[in-house]
PDB file of N, CA and C in Angstrom:
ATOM      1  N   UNK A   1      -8.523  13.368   3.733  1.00  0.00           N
ATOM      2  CA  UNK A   1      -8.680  12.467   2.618  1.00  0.00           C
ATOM      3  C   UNK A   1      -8.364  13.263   1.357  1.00  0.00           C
ATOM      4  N   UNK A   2      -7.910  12.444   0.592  1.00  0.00           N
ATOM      5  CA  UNK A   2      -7.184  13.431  -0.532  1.00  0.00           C
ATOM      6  C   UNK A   2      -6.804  12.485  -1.983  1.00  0.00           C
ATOM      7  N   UNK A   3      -7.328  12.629  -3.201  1.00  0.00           N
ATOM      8  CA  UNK A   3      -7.780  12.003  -4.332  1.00  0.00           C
ATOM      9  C   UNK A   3      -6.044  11.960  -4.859  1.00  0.00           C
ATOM     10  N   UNK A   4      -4.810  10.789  -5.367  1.00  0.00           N
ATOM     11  CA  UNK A   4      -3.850  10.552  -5.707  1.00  0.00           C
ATOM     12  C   UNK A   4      -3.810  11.834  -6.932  1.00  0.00           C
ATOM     13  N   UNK A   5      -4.806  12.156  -7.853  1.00  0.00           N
ATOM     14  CA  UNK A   5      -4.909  13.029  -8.427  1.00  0.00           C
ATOM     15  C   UNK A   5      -4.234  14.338  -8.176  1.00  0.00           C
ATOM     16  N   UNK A   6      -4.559  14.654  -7.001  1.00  0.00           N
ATOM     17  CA  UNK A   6      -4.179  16.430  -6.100  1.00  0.00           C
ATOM     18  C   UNK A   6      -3.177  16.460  -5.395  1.00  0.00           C
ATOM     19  N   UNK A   7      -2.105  15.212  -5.483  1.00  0.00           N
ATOM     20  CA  UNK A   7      -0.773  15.511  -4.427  1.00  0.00           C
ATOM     21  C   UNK A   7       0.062  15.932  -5.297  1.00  0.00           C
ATOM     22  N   UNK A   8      -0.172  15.939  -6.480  1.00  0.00           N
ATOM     23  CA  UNK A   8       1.202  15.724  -7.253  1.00  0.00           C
ATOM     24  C   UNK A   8       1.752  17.331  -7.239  1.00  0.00           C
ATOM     25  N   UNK A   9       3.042  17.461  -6.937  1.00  0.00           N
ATOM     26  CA  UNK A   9       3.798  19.656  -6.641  1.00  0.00           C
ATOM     27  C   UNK A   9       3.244  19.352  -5.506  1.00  0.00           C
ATOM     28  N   UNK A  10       3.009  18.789  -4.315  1.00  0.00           N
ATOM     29  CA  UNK A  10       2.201  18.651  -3.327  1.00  0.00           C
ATOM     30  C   UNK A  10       3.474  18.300  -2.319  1.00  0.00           C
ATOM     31  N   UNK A  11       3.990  19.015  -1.208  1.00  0.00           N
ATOM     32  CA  UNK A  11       4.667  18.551   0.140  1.00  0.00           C
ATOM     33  C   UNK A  11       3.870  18.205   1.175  1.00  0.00           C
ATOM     34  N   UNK A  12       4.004  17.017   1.769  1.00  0.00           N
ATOM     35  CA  UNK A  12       3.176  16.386   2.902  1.00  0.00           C
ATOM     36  C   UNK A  12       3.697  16.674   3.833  1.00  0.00           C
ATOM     37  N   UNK A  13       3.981  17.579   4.688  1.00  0.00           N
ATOM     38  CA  UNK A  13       4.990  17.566   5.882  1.00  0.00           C
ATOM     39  C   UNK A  13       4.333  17.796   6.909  1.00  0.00           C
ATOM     40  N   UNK A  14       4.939  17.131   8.279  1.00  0.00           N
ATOM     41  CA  UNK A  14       4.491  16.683   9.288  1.00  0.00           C
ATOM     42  C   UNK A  14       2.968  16.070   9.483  1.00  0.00           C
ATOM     43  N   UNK A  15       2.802  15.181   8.742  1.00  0.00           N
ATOM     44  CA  UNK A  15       1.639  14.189   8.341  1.00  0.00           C
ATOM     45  C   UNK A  15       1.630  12.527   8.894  1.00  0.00           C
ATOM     46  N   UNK A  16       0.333  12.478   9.244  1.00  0.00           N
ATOM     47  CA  UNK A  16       0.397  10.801   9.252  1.00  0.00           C
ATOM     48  C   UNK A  16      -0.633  10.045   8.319  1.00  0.00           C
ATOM     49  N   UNK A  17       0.110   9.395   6.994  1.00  0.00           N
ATOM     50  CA  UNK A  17      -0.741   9.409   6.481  1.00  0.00           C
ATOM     51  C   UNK A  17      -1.144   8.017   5.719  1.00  0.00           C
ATOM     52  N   UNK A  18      -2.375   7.935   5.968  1.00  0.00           N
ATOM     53  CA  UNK A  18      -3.063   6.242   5.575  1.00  0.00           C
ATOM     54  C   UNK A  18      -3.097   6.297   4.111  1.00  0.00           C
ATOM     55  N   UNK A  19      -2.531   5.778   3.353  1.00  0.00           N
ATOM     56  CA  UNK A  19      -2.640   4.631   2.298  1.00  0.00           C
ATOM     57  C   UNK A  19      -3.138   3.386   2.115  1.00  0.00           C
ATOM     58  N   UNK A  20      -4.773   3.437   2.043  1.00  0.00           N
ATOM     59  CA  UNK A  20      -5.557   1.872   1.852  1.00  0.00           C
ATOM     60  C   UNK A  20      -5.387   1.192   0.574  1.00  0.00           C
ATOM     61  N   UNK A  21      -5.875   0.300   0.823  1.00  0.00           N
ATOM     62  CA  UNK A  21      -6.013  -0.431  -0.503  1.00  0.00           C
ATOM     63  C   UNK A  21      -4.981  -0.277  -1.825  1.00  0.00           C
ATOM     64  N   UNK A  22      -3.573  -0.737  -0.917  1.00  0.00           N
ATOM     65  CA  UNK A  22      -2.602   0.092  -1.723  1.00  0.00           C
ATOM     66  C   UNK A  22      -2.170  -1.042  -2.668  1.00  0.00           C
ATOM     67  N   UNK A  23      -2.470  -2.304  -2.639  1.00  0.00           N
ATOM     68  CA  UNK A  23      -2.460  -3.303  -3.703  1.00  0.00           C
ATOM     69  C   UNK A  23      -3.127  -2.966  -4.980  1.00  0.00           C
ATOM     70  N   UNK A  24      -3.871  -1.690  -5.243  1.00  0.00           N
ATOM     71  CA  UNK A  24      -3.924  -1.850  -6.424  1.00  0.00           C
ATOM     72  C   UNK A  24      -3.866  -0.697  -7.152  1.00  0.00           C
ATOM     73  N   UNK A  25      -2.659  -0.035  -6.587  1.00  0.00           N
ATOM     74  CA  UNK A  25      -1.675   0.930  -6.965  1.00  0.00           C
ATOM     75  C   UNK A  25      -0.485   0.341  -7.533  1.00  0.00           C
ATOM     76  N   UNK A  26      -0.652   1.316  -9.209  1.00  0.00           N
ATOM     77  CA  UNK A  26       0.795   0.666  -9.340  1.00  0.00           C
ATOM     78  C   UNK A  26       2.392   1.191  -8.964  1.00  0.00           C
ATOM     79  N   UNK A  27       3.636   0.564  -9.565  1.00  0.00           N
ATOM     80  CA  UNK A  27       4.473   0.956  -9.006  1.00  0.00           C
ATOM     81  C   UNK A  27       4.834   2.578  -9.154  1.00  0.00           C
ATOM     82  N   UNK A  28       4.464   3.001  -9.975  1.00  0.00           N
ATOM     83  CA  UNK A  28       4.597   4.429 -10.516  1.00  0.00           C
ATOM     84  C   UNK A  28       3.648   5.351  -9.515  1.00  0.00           C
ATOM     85  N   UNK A  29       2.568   5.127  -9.010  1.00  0.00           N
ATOM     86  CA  UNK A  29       1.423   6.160  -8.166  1.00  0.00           C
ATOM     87  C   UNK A  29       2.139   5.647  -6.667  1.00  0.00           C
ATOM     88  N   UNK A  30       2.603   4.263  -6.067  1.00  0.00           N
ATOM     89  CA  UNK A  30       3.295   4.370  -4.818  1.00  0.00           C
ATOM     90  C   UNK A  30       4.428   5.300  -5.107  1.00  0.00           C
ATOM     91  N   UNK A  31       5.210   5.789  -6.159  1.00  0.00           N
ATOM     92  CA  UNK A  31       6.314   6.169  -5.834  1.00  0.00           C
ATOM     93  C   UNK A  31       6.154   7.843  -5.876  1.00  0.00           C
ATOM     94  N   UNK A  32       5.041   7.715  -6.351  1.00  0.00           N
ATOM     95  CA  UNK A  32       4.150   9.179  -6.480  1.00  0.00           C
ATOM     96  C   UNK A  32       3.905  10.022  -5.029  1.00  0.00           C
ATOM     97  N   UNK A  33       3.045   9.174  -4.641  1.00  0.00           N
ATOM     98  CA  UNK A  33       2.745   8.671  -3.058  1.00  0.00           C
ATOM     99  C   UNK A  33       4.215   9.634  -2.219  1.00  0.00           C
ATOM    100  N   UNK A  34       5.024   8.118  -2.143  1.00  0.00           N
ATOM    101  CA  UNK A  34       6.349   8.313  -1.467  1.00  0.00           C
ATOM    102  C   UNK A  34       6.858   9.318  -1.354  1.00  0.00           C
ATOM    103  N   UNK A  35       7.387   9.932  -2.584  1.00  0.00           N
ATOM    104  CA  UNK A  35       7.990  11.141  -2.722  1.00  0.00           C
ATOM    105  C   UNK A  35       7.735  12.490  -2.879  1.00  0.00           C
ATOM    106  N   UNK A  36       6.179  12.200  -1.879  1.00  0.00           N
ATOM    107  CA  UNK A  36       5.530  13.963  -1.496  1.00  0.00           C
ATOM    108  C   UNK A  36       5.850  13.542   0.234  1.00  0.00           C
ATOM    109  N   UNK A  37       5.993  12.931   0.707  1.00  0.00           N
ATOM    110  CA  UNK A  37       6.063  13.240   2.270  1.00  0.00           C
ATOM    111  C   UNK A  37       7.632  14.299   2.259  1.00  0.00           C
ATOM    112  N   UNK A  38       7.347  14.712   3.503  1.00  0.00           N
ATOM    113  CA  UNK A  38       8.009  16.199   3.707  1.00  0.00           C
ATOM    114  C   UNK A  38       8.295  15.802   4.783  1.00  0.00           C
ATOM    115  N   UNK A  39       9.504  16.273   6.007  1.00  0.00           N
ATOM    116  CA  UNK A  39      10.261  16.201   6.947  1.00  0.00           C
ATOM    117  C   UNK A  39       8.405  15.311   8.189  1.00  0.00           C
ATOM    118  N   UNK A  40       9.184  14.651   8.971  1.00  0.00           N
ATOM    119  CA  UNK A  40       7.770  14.482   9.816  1.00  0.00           C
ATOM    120  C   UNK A  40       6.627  13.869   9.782  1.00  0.00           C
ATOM    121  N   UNK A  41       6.869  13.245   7.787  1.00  0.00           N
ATOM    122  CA  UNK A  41       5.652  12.617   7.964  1.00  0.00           C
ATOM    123  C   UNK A  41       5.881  11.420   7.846  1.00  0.00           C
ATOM    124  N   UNK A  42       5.005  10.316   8.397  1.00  0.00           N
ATOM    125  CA  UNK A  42       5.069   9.034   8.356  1.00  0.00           C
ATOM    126  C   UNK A  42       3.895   8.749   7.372  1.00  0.00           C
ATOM    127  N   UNK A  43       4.129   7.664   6.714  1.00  0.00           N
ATOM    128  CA  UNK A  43       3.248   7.004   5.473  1.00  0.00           C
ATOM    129  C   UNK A  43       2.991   5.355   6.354  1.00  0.00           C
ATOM    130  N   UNK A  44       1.594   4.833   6.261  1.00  0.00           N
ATOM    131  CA  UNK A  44       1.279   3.519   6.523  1.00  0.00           C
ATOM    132  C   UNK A  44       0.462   3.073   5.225  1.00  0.00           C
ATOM    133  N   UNK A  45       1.444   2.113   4.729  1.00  0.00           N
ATOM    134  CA  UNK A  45       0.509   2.078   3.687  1.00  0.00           C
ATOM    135  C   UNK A  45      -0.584   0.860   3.729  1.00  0.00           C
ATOM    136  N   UNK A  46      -1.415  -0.068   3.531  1.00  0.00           N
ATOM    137  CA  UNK A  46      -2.000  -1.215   3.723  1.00  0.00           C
ATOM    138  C   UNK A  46      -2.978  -1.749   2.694  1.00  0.00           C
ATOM    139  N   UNK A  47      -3.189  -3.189   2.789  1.00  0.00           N
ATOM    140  CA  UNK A  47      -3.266  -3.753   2.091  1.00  0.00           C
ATOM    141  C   UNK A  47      -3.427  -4.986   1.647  1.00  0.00           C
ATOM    142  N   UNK A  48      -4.082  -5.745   0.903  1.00  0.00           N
ATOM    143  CA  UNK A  48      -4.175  -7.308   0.607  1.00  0.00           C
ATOM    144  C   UNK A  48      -4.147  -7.641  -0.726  1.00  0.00           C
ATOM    145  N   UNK A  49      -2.790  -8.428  -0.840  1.00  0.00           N
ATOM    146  CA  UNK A  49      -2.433  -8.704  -2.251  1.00  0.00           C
ATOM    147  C   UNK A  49      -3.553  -9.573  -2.786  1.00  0.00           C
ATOM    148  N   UNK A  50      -4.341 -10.211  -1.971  1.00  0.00           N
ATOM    149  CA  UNK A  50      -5.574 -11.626  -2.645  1.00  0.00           C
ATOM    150  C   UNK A  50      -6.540 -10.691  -3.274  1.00  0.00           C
ATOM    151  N   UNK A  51      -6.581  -9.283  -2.596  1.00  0.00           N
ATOM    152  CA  UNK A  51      -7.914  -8.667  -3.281  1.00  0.00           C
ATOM    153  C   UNK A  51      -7.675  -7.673  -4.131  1.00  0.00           C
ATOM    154  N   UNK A  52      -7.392  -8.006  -5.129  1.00  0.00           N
ATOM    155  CA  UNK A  52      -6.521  -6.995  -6.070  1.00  0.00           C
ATOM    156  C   UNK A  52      -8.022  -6.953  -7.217  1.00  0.00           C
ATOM    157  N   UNK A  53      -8.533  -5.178  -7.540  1.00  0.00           N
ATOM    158  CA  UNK A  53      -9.218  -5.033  -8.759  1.00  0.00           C
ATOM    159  C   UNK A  53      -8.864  -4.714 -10.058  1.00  0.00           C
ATOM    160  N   UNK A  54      -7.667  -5.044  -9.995  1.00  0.00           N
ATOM    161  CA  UNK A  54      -7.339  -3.867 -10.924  1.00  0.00           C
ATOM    162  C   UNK A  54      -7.146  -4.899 -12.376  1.00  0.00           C
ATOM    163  N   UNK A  55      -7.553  -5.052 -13.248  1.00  0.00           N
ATOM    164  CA  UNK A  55      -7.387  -6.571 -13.959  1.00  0.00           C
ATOM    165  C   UNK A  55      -5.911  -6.025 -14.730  1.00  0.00           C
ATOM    166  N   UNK A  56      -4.719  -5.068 -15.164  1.00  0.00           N
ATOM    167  CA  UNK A  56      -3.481  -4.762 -14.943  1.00  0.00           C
ATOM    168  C   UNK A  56      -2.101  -5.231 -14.357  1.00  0.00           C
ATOM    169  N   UNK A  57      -2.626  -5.551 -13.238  1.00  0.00           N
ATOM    170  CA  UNK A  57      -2.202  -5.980 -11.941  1.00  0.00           C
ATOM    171  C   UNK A  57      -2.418  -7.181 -11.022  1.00  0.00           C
ATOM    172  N   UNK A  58      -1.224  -7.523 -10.673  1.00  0.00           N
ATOM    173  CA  UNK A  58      -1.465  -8.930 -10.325  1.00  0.00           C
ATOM    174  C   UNK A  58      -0.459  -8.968  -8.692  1.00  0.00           C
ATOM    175  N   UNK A  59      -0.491 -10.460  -7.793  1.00  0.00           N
ATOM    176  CA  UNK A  59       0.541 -10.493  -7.125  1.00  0.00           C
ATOM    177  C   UNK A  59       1.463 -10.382  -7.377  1.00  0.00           C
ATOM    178  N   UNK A  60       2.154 -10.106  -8.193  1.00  0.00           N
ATOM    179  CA  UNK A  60       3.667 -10.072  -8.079  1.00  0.00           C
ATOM    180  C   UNK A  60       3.760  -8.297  -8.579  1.00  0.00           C
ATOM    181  N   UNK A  61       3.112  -7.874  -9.286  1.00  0.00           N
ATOM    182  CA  UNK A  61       3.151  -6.345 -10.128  1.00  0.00           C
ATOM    183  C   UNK A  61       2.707  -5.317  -9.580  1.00  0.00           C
ATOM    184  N   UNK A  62       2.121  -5.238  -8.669  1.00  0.00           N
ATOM    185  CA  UNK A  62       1.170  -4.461  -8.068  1.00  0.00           C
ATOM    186  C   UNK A  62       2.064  -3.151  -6.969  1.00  0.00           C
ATOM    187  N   UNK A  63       2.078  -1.744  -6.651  1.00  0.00           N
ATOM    188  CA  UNK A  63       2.964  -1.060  -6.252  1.00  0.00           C
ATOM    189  C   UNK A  63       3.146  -1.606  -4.705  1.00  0.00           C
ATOM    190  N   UNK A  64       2.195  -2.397  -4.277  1.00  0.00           N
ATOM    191  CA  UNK A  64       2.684  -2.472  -2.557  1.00  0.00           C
ATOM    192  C   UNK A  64       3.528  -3.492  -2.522  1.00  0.00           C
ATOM    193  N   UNK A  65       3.178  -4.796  -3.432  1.00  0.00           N
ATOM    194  CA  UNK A  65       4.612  -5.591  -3.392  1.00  0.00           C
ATOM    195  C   UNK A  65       5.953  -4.941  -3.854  1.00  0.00           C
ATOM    196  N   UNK A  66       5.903  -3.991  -4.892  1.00  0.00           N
ATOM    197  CA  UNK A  66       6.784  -3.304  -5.478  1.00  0.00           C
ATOM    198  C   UNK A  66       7.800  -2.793  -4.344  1.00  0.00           C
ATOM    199  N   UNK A  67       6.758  -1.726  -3.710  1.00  0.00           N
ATOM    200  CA  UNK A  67       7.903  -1.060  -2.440  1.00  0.00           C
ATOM    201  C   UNK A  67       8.129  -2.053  -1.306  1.00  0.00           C
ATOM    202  N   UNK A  68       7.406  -3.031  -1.105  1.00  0.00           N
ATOM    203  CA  UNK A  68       7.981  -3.638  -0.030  1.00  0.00           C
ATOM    204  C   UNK A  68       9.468  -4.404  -0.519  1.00  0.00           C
ATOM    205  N   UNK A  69       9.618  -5.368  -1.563  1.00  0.00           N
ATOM    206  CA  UNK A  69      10.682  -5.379  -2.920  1.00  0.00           C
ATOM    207  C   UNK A  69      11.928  -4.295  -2.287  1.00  0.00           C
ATOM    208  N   UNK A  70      11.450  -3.359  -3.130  1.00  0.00           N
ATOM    209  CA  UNK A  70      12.196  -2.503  -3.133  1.00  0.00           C
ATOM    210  C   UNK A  70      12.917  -1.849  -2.103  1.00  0.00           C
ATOM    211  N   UNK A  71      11.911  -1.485  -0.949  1.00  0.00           N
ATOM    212  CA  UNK A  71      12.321  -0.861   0.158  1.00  0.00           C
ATOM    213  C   UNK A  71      12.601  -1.625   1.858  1.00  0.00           C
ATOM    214  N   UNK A  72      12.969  -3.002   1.469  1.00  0.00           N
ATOM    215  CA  UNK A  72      13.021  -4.191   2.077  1.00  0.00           C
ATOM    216  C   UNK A  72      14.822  -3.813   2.857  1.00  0.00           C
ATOM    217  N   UNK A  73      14.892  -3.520   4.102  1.00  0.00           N
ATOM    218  CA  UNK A  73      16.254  -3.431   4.581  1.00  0.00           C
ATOM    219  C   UNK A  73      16.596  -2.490   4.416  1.00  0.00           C
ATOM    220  N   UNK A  74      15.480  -0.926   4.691  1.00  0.00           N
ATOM    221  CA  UNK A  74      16.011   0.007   4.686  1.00  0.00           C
ATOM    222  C   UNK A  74      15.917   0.502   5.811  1.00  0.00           C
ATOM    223  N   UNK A  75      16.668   1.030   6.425  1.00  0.00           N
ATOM    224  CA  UNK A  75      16.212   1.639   7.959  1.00  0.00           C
ATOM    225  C   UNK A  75      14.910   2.876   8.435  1.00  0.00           C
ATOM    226  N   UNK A  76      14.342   3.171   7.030  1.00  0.00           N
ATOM    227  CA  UNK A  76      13.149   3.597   7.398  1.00  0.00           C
ATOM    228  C   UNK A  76      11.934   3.527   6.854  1.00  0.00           C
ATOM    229  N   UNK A  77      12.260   1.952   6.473  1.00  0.00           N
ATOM    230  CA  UNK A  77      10.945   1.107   6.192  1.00  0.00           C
ATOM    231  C   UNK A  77      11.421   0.040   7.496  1.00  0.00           C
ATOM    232  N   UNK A  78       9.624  -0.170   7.428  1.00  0.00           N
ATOM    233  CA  UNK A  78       9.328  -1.352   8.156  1.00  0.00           C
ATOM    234  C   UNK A  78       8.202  -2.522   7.781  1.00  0.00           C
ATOM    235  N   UNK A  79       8.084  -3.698   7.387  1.00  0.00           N
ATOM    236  CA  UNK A  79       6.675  -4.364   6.954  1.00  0.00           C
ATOM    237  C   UNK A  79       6.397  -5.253   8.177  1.00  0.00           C
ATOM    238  N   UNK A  80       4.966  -5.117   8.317  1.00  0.00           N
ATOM    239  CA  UNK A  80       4.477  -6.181   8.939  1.00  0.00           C
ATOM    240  C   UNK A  80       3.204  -7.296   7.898  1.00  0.00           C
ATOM    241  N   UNK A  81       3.017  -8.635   8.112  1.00  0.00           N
ATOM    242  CA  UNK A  81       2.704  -9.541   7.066  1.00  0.00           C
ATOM    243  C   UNK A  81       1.179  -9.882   8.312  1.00  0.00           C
ATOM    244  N   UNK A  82       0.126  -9.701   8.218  1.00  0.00           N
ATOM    245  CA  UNK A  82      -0.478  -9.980   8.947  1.00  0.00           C
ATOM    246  C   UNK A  82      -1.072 -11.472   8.469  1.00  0.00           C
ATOM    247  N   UNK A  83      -1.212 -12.697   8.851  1.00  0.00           N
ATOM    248  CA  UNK A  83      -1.537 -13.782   7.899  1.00  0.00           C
ATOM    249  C   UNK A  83      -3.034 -14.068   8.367  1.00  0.00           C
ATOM    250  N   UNK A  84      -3.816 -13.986   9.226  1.00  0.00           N
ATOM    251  CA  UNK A  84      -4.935 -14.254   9.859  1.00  0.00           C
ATOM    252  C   UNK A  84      -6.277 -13.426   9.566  1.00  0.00           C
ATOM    253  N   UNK A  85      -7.432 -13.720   8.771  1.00  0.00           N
ATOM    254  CA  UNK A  85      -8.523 -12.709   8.765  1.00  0.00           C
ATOM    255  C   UNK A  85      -9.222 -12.848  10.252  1.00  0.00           C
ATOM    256  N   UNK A  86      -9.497 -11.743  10.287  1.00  0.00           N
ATOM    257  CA  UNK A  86     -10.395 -11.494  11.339  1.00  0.00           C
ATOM    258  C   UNK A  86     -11.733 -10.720  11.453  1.00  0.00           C
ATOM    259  N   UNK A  87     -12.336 -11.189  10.021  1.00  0.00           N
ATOM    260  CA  UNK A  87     -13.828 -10.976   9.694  1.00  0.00           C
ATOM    261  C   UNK A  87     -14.563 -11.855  10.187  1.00  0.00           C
ATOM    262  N   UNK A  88     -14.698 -13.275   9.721  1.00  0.00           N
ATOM    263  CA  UNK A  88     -15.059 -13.936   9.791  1.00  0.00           C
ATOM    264  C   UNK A  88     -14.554 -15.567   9.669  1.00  0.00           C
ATOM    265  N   UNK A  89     -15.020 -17.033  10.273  1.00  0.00           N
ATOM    266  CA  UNK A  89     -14.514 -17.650   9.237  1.00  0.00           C
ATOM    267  C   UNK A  89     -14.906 -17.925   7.955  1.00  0.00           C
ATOM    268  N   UNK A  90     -16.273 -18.171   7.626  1.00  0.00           N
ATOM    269  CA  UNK A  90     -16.462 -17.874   6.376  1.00  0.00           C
ATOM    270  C   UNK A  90     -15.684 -16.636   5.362  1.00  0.00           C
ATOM    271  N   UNK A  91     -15.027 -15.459   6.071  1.00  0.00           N
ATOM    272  CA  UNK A  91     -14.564 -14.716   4.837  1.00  0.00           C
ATOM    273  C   UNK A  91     -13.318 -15.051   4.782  1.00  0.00           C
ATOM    274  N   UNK A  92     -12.850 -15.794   6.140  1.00  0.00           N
ATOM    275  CA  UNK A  92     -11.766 -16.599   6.009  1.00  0.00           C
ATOM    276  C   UNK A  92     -11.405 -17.524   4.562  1.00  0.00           C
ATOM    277  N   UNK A  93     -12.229 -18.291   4.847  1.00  0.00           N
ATOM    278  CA  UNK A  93     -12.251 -19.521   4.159  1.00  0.00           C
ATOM    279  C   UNK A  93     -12.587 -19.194   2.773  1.00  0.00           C
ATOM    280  N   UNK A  94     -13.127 -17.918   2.378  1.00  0.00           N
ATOM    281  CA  UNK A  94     -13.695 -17.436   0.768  1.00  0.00           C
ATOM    282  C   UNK A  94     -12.582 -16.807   0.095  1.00  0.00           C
ATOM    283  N   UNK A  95     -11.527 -16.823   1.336  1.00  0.00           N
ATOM    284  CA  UNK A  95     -10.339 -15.963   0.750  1.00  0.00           C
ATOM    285  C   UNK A  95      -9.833 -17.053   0.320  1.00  0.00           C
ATOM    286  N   UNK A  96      -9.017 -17.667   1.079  1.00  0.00           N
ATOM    287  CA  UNK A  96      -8.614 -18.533   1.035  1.00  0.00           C
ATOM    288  C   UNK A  96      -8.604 -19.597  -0.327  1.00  0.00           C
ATOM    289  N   UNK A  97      -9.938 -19.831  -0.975  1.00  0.00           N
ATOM    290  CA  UNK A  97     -10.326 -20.688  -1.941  1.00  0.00           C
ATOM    291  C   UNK A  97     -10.504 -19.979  -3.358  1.00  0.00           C
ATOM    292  N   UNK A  98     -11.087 -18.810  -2.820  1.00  0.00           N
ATOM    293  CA  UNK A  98     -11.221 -18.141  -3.815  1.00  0.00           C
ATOM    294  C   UNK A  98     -10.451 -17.047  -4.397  1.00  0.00           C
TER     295      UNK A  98
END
């Protein structure tokens, strides 16, 4: 685990490395992100555009829509769109409305 703060002059190589809550990163700290992996490493980044804190940032502005945007049809990106919660239905349904 490692604070966005301390990568920066930072090579990630041969890493697998989780990126949560990457909706409310903006486009400038994903690209921050991005461009420390080093030969070997894979980046997953994840995420839910509905639960965004950042009051800055919105669905459309936010860095994970950004790189998906951006890095859409590249041969070493890949997105998957998961549409289904699987908390609950109530947290279903709170998303959903709210």
């Amino acid at each position: 685990i490692e604070a966005l703060a301390f990568i920066r002059g930072r090579s990630l190589s041969e890493m697998y490395c989780i990126i949560d809550e990457a909706q409310n990163l903006t486009p400038n700290e994903i690209k921050t992100i991005i461009t420390r992996a080093g030969e070997g490493t894979k980046m997953v980044f994840t995420g839910d555009i509905q639960q965004i804190d950042q009051p800055y940032l919105d669905s459309q502005s936010n860095g994970l829509v950004y790189m998906i945007d951006r890095m859409k049809d590249q041969p070493l990106f890949a997105h998957v769109n998961l549409v289904k919660g699987e908390r609950s239905e109530l947290s279903e349904l709170a998303s959903n409305l709210m």
